[in-house]
N, C-alpha and C. Protein backbone atom coordinates (compact mmCIF):
# COMPACT_ATOMS: atom_id res chain seq x y z
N UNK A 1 7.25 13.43 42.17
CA UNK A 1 7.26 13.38 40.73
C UNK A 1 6.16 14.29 40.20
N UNK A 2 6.44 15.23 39.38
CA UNK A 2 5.51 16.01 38.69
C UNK A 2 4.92 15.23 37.26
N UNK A 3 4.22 16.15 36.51
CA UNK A 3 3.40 15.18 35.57
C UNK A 3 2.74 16.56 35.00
N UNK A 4 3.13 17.25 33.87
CA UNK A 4 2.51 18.20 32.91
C UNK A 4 1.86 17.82 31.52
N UNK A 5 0.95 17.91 31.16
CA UNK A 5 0.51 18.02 29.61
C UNK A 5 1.02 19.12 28.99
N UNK A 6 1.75 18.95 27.95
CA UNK A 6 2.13 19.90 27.21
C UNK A 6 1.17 19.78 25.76
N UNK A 7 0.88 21.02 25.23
CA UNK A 7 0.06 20.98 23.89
C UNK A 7 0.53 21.42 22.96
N UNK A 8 0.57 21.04 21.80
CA UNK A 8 1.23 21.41 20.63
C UNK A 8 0.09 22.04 19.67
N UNK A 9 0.56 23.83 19.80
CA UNK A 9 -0.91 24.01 18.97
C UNK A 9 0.27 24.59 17.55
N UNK A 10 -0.41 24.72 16.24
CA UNK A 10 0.02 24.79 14.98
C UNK A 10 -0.70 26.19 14.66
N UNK A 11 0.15 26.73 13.70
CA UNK A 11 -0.70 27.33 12.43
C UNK A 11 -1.25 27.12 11.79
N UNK A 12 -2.08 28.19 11.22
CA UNK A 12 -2.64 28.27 9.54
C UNK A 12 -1.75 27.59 8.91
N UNK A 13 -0.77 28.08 8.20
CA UNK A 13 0.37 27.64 7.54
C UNK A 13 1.06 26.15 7.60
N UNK A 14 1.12 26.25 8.79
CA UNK A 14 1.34 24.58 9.62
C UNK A 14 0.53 23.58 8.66
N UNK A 15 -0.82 23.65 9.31
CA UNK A 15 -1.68 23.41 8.98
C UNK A 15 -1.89 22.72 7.14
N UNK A 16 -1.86 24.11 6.37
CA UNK A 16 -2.12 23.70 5.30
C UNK A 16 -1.05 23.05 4.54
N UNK A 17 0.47 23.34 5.07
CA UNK A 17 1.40 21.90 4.91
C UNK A 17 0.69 20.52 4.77
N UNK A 18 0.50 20.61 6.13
CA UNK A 18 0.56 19.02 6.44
C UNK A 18 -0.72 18.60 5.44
N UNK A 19 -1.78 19.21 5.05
CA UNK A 19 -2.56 18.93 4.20
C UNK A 19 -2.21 18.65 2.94
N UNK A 20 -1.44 19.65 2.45
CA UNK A 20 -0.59 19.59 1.26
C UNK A 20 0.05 18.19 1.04
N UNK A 21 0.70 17.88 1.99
CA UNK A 21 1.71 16.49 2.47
C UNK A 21 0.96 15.05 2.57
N UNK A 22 -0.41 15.52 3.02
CA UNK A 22 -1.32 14.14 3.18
C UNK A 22 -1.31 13.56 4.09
N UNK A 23 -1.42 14.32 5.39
CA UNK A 23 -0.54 14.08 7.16
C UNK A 23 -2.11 13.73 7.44
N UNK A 24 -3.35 14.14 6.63
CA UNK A 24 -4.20 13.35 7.15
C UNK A 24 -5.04 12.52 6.58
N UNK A 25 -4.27 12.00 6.01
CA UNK A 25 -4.98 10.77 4.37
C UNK A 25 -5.18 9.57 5.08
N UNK A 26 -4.35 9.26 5.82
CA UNK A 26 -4.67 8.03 6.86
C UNK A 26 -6.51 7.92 8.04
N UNK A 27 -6.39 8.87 8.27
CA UNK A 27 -7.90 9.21 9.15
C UNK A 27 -9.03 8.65 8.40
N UNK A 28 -10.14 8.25 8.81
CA UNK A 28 -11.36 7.79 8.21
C UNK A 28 -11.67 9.26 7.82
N UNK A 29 -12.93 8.68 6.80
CA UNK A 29 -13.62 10.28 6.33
C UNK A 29 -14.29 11.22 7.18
N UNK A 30 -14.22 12.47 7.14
CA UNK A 30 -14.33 13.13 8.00
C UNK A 30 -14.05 14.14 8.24
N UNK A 31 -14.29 15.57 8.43
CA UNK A 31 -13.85 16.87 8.98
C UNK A 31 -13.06 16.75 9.54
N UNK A 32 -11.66 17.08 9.31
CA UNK A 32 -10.39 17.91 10.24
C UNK A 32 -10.70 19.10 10.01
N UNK A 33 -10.13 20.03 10.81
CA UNK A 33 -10.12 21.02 10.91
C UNK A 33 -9.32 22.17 11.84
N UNK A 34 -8.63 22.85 11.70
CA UNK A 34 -7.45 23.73 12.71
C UNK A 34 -8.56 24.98 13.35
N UNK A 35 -8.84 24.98 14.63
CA UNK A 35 -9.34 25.70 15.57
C UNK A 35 -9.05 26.14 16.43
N UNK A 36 -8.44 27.44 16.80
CA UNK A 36 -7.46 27.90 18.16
C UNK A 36 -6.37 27.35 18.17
N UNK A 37 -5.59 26.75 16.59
CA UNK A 37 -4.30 25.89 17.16
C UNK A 37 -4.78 24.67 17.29
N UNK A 38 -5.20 24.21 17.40
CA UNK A 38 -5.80 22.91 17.91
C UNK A 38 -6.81 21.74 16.52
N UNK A 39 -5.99 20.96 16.52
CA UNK A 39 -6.30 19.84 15.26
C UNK A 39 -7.47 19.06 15.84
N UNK A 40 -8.19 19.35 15.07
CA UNK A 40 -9.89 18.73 15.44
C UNK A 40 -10.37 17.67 14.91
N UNK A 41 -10.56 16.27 14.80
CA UNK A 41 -11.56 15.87 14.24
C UNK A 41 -12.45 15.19 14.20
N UNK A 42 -13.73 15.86 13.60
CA UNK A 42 -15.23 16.02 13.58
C UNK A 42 -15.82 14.00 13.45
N UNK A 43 -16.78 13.81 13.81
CA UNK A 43 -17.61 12.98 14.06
C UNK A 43 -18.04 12.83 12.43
N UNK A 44 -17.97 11.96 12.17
CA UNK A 44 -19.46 11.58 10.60
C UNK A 44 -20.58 11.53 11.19
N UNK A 45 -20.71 12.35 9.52
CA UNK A 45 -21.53 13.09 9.31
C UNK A 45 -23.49 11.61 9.51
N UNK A 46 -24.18 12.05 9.98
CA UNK A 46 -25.46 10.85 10.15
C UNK A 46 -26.01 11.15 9.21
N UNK A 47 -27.28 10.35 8.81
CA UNK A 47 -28.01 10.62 7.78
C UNK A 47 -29.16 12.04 6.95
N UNK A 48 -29.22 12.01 8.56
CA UNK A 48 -29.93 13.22 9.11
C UNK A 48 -29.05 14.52 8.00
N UNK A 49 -28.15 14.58 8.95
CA UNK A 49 -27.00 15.61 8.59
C UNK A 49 -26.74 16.27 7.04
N UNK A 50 -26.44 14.60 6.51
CA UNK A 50 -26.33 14.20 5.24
C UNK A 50 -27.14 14.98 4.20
N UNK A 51 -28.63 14.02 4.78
CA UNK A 51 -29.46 14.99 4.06
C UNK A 51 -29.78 16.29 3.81
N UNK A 52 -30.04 17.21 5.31
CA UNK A 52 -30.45 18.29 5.19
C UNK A 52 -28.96 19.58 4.68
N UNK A 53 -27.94 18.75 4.36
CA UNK A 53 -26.80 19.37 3.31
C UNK A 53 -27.45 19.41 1.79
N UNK A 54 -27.36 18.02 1.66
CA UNK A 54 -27.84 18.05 -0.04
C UNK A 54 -29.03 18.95 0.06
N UNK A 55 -30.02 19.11 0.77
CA UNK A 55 -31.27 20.00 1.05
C UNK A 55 -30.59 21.19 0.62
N UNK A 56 -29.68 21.84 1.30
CA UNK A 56 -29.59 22.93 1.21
C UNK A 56 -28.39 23.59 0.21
N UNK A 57 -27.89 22.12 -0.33
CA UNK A 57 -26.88 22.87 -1.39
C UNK A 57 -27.68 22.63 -2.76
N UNK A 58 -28.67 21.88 -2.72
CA UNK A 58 -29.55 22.07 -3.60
C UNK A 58 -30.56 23.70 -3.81
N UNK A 59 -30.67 23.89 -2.57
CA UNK A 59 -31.29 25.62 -2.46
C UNK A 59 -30.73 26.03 -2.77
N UNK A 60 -29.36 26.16 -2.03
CA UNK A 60 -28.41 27.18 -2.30
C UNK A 60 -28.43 27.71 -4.46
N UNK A 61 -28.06 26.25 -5.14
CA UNK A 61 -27.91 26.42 -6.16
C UNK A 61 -28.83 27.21 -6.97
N UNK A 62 -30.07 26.52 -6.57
CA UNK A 62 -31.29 27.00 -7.14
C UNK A 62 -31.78 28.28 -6.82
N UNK A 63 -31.16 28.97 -5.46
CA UNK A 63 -31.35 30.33 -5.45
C UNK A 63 -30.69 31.45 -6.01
N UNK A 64 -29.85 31.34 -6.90
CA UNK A 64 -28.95 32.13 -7.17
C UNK A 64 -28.36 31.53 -8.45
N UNK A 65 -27.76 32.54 -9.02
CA UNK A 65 -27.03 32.45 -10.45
C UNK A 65 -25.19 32.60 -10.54
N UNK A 66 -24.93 31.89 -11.51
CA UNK A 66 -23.29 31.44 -11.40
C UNK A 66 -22.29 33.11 -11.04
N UNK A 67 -23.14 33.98 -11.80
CA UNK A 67 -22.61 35.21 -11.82
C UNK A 67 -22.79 36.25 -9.93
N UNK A 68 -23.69 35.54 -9.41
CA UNK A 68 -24.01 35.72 -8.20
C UNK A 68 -22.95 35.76 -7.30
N UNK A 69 -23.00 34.44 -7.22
CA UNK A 69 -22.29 33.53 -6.19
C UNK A 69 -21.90 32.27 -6.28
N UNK A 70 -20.91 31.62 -5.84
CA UNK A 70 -19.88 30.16 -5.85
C UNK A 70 -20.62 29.88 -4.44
N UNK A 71 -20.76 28.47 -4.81
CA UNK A 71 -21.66 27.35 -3.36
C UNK A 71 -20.53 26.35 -3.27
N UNK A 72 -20.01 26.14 -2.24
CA UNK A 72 -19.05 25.18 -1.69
C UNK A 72 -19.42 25.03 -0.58
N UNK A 73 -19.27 23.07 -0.47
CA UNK A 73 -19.76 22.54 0.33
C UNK A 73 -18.83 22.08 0.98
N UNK A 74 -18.42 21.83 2.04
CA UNK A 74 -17.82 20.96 3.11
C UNK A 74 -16.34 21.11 2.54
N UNK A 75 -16.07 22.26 2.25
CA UNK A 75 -15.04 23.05 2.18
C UNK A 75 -13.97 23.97 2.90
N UNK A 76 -12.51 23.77 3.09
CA UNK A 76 -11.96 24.82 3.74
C UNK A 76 -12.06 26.38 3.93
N UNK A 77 -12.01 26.59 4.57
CA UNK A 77 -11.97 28.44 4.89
C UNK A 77 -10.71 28.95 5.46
N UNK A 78 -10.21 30.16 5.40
CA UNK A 78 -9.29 30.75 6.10
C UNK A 78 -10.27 31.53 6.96
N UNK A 79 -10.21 31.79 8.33
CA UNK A 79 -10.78 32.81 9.33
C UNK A 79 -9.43 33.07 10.23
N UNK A 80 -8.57 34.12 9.88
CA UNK A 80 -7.28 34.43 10.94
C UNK A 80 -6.26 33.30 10.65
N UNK A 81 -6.34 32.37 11.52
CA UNK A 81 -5.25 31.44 11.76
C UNK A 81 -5.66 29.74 11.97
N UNK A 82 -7.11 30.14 11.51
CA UNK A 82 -7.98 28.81 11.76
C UNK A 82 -8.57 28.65 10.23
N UNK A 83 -9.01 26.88 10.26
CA UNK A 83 -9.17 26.31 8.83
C UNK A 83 -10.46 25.80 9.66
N UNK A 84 -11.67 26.47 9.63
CA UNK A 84 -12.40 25.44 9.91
C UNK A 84 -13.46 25.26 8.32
N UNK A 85 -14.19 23.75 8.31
CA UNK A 85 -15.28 23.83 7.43
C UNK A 85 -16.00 23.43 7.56
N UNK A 86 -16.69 24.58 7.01
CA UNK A 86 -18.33 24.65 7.08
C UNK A 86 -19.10 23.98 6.32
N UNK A 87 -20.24 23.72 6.72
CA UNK A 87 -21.30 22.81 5.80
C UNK A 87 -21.49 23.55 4.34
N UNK A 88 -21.42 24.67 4.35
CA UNK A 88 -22.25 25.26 3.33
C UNK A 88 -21.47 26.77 3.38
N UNK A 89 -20.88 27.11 2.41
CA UNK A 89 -20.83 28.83 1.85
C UNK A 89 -21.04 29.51 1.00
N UNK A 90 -21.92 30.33 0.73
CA UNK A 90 -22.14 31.32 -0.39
C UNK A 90 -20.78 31.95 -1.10
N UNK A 91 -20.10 32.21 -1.70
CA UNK A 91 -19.27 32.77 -1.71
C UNK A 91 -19.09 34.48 -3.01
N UNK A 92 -18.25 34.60 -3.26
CA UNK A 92 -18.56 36.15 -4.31
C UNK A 92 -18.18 35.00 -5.35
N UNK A 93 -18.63 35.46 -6.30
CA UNK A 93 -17.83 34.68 -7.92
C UNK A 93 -16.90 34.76 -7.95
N UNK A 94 -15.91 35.83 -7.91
CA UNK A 94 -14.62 35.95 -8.17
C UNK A 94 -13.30 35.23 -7.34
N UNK A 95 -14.09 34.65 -6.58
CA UNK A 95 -13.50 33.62 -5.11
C UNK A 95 -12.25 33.01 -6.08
N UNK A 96 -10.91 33.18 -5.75
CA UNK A 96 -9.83 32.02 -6.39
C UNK A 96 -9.94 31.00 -6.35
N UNK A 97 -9.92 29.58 -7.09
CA UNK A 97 -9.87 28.39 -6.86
C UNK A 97 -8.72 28.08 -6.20
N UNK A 98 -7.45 28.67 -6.21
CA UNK A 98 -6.35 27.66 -6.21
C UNK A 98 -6.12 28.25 -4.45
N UNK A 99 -6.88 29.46 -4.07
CA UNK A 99 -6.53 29.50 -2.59
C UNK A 99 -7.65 29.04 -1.58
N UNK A 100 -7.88 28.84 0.00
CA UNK A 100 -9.23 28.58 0.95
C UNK A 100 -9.64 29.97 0.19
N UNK A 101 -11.33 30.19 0.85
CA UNK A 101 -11.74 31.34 0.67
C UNK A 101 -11.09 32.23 2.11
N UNK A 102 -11.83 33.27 2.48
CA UNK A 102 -11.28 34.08 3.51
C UNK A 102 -12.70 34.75 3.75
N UNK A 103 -12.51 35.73 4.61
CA UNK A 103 -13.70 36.20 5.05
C UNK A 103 -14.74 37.08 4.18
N UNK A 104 -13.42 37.68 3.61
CA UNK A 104 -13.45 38.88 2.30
C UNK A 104 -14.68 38.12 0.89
N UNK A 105 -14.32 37.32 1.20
CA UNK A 105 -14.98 36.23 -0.02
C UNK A 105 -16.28 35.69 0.25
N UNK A 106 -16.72 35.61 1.79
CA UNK A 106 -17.65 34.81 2.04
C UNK A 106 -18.97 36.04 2.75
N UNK A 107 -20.08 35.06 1.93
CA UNK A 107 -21.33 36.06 1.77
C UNK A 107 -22.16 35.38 2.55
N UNK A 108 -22.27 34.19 2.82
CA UNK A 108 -22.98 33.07 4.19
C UNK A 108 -22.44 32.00 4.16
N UNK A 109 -22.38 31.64 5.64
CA UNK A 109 -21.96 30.39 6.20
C UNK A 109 -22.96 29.40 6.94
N UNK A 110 -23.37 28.25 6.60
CA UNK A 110 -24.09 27.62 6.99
C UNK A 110 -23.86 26.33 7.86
N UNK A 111 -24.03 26.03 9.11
CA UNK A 111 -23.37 25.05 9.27
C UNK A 111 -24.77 24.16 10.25
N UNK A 112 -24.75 22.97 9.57
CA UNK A 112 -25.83 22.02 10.14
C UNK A 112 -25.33 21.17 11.29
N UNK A 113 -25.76 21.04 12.91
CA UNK A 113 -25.63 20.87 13.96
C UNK A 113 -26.68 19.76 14.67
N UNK A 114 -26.08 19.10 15.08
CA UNK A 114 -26.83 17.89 15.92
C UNK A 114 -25.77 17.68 16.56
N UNK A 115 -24.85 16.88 17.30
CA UNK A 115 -23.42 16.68 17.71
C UNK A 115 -22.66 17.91 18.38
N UNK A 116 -22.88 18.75 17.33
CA UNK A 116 -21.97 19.86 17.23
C UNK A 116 -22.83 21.40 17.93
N UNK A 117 -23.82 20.99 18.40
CA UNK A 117 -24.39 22.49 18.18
C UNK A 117 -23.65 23.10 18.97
N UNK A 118 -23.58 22.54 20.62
CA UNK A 118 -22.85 23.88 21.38
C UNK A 118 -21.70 24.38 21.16
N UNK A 119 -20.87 23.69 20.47
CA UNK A 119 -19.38 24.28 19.35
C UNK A 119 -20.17 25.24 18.52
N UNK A 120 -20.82 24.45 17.70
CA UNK A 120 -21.43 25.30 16.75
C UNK A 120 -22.09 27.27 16.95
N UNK A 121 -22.23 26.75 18.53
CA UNK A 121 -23.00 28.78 18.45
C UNK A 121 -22.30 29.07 19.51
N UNK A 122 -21.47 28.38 20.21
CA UNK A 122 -20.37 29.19 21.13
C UNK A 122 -19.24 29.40 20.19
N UNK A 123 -18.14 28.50 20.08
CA UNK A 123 -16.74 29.20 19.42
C UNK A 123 -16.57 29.23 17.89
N UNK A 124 -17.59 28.43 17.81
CA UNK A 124 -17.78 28.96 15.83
C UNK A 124 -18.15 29.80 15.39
N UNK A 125 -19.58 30.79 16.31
CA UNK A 125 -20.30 31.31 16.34
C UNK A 125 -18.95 32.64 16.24
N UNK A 126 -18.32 32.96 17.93
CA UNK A 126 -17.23 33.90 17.94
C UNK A 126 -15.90 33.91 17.14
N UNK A 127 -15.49 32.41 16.46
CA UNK A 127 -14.87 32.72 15.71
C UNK A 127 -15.37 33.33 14.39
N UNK A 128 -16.00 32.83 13.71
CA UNK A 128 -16.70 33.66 12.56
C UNK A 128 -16.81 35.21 12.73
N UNK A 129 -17.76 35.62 13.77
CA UNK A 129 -17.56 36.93 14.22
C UNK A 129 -16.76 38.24 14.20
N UNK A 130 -15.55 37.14 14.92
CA UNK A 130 -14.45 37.84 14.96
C UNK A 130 -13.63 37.79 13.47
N UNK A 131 -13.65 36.88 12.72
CA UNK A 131 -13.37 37.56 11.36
C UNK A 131 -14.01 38.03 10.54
N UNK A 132 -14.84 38.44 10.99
CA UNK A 132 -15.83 39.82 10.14
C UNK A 132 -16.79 38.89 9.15
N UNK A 133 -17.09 37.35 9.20
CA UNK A 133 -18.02 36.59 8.48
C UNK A 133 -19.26 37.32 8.40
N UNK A 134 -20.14 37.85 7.56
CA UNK A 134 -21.09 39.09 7.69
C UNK A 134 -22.29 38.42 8.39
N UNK A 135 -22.86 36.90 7.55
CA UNK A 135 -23.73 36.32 8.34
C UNK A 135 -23.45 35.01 8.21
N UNK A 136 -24.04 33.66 9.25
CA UNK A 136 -23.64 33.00 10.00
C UNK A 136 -25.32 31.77 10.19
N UNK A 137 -25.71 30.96 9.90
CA UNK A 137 -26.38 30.47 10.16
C UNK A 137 -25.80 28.58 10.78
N UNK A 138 -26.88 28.76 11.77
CA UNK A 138 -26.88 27.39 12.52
C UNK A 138 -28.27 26.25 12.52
N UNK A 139 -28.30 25.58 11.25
CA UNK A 139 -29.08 24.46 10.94
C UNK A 139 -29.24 23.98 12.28
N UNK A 140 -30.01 23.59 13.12
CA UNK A 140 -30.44 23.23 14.61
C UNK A 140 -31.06 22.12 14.84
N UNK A 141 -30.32 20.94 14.58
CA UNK A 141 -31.03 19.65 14.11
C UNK A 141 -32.10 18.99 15.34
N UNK A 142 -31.97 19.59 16.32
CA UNK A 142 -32.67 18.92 17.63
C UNK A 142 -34.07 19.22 17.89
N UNK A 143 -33.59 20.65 17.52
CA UNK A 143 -34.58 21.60 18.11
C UNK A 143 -35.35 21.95 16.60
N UNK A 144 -34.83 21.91 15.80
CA UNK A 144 -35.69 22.17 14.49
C UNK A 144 -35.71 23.43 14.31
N UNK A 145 -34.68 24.14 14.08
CA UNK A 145 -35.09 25.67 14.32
C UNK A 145 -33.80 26.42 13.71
N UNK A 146 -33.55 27.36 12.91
CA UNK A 146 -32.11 27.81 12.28
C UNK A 146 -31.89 28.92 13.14
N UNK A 147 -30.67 29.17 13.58
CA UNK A 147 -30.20 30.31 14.28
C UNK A 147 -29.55 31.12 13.23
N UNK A 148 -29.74 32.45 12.97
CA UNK A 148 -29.34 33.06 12.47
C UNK A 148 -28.66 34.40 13.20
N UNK A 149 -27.20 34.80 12.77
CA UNK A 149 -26.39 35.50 13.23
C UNK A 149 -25.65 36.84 11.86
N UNK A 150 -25.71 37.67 12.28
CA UNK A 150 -25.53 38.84 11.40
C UNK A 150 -25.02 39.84 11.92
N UNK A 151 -24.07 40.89 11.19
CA UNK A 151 -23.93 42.12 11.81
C UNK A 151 -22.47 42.13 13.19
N UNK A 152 -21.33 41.41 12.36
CA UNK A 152 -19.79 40.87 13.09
C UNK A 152 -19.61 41.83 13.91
N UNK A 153 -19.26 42.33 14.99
CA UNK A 153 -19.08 43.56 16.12
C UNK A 153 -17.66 43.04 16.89
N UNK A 154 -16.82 43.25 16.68
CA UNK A 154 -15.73 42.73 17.99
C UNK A 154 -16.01 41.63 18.58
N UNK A 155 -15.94 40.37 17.85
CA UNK A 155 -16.01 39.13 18.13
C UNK A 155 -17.26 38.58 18.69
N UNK A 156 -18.55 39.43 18.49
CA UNK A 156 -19.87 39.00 19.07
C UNK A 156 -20.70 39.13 17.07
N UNK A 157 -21.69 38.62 17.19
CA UNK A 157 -23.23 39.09 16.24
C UNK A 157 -23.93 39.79 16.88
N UNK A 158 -24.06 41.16 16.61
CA UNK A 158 -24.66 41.90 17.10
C UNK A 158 -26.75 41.58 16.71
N UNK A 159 -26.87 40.80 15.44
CA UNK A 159 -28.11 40.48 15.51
C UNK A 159 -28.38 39.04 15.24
N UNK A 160 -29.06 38.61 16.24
CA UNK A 160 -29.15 36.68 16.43
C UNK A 160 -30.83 36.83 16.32
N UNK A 161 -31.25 36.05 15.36
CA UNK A 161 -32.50 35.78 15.57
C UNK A 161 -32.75 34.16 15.54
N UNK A 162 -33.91 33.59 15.68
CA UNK A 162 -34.15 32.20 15.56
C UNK A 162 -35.50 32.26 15.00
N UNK A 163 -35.08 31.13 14.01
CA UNK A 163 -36.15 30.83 13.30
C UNK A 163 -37.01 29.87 13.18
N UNK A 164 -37.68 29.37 13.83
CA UNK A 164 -38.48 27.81 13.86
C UNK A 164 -39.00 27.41 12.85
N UNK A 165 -39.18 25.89 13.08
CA UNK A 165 -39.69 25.18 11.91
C UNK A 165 -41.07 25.77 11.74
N UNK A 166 -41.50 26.24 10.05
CA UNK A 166 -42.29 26.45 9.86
C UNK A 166 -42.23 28.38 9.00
N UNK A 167 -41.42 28.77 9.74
CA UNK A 167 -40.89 29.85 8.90
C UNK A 167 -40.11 29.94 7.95
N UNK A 168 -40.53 31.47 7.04
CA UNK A 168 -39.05 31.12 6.03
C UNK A 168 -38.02 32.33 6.72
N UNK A 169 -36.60 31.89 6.23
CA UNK A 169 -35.70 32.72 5.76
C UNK A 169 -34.95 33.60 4.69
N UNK A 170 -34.61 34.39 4.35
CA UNK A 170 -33.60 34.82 3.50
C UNK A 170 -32.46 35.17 4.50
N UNK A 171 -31.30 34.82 3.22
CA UNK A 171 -30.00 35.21 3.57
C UNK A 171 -30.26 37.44 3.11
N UNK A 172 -29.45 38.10 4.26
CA UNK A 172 -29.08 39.54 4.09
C UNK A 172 -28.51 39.62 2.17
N UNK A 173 -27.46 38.36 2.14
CA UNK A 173 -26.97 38.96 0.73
C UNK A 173 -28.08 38.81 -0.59
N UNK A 174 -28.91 38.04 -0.45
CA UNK A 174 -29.75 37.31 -1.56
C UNK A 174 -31.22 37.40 -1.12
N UNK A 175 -31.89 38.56 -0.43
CA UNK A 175 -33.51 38.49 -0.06
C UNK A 175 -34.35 37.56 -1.02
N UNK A 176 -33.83 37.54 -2.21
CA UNK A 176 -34.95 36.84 -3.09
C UNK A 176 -35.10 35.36 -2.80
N UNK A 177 -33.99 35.01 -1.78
CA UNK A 177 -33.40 33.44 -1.92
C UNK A 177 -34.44 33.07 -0.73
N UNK A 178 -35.36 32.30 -0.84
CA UNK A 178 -36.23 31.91 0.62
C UNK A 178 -35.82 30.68 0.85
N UNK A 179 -35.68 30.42 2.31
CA UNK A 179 -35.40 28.73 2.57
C UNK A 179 -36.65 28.56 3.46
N UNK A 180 -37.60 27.56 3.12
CA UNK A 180 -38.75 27.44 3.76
C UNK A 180 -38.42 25.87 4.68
N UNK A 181 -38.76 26.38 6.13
CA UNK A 181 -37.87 25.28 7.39
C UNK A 181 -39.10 24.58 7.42
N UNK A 182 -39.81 24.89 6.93
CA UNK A 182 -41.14 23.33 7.47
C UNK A 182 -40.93 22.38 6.42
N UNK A 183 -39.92 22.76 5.24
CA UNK A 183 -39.72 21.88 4.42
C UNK A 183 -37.83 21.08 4.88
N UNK A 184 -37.39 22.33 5.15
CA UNK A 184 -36.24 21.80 5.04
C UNK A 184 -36.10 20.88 6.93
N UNK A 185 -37.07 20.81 7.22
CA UNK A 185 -37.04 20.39 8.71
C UNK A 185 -38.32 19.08 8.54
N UNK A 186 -38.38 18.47 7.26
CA UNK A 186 -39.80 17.55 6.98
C UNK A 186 -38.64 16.47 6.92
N UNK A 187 -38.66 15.72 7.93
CA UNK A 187 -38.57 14.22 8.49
C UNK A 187 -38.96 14.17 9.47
N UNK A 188 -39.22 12.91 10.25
CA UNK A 188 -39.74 12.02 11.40
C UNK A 188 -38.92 12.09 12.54
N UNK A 189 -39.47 13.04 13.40
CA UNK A 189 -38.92 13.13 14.90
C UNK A 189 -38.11 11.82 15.44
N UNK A 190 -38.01 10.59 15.32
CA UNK A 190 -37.93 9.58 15.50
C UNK A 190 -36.43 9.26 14.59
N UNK A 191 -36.18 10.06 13.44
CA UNK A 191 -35.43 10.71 12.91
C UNK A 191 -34.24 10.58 13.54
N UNK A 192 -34.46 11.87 14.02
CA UNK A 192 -32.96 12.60 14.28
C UNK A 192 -31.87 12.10 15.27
């Protein structure tokens, strides 16, 4: 007797059906998300998590002006054939409401990691990449430290730096915008 797993992977399109339809209204709250074909879904979100979002969609806002840039949080994306979402995106103003954004649209991606990190900077990291996402940051909840990724090359970031608690950042699109990590990384080790 033989014995195969067969997998049923979907589209984009697929995909935003069944969303349309409410194929996942039943699920507790929570990130779904379409990745390689493959229907994902994400862990809730901890407190930790929680917070250092509002942290940073509070920056986000406060760094920038309506005419700037659109801040959406825990929002869909189009990247190719995948819906994943990210904690956090900058986006251009002119972004459509009534469609996901796309790559074309998106000016940073932020995504906060504890659970998730090694998804987070292996195939999120190359998927983003590979759709030309310009830059790419990884909130690093363990380690306390933001990875930053820039500069899309044939499915790699050609420039990765890391930033530890205690430094600041700017995003490439917005230099004026500083995110200072000894603040946005101020809770109790005991914490996380």
């Amino acid at each position: 007797m033989s014995s195969t797993t067969d997998q049923l992977y979907i589209t984009g399109d697929q995909f935003d059906r069944m969303v349309d339809h409410g194929a996942f209204a039943a699920f507790p709250p929570g990130k779904i998300e379409l990745i390689h074909g493959e229907i994902r879904i994400m862990n809730p979100a901890g407190p930790i998590h929680d917070d250092l979002i509002e942290y940073l969609q509070e920056w986000s806002h406060a760094s920038r002006s309506a005419t700037e840039f659109r801040i959406r949080v825990q929002c869909g994306i189009v990247v190719d054939d995948n819906r994943p979402e990210p904690d956090i995106a900058w986006l251009t103003p002119t972004t459509r409401r009534a469609q996901r954004p796309t790559a074309g649209d998106i000016r940073l991606l932020i995504e906060v990691a504890d659970s998730s990190l090694t998804s987070d900077l292996r195939e999120k990291a190359d998927l983003y990449a590979s759709g030309g996402i310009a830059e790419y940051w990884i909130v690093d909840v363990p380690n306390r430290r933001v990875h930053v990724m820039a500069q899309p090359d044939g499915g790699t970031y050609r420039d990765l730096r890391l930033i530890p608690r205690g430094q600041s950042l700017s995003p490439l699109c917005h230099r004026s915008a500083v995110l200072d990590t000894g603040d946005l990384f101020n809770f109790e080790a005991d914490d996380a």
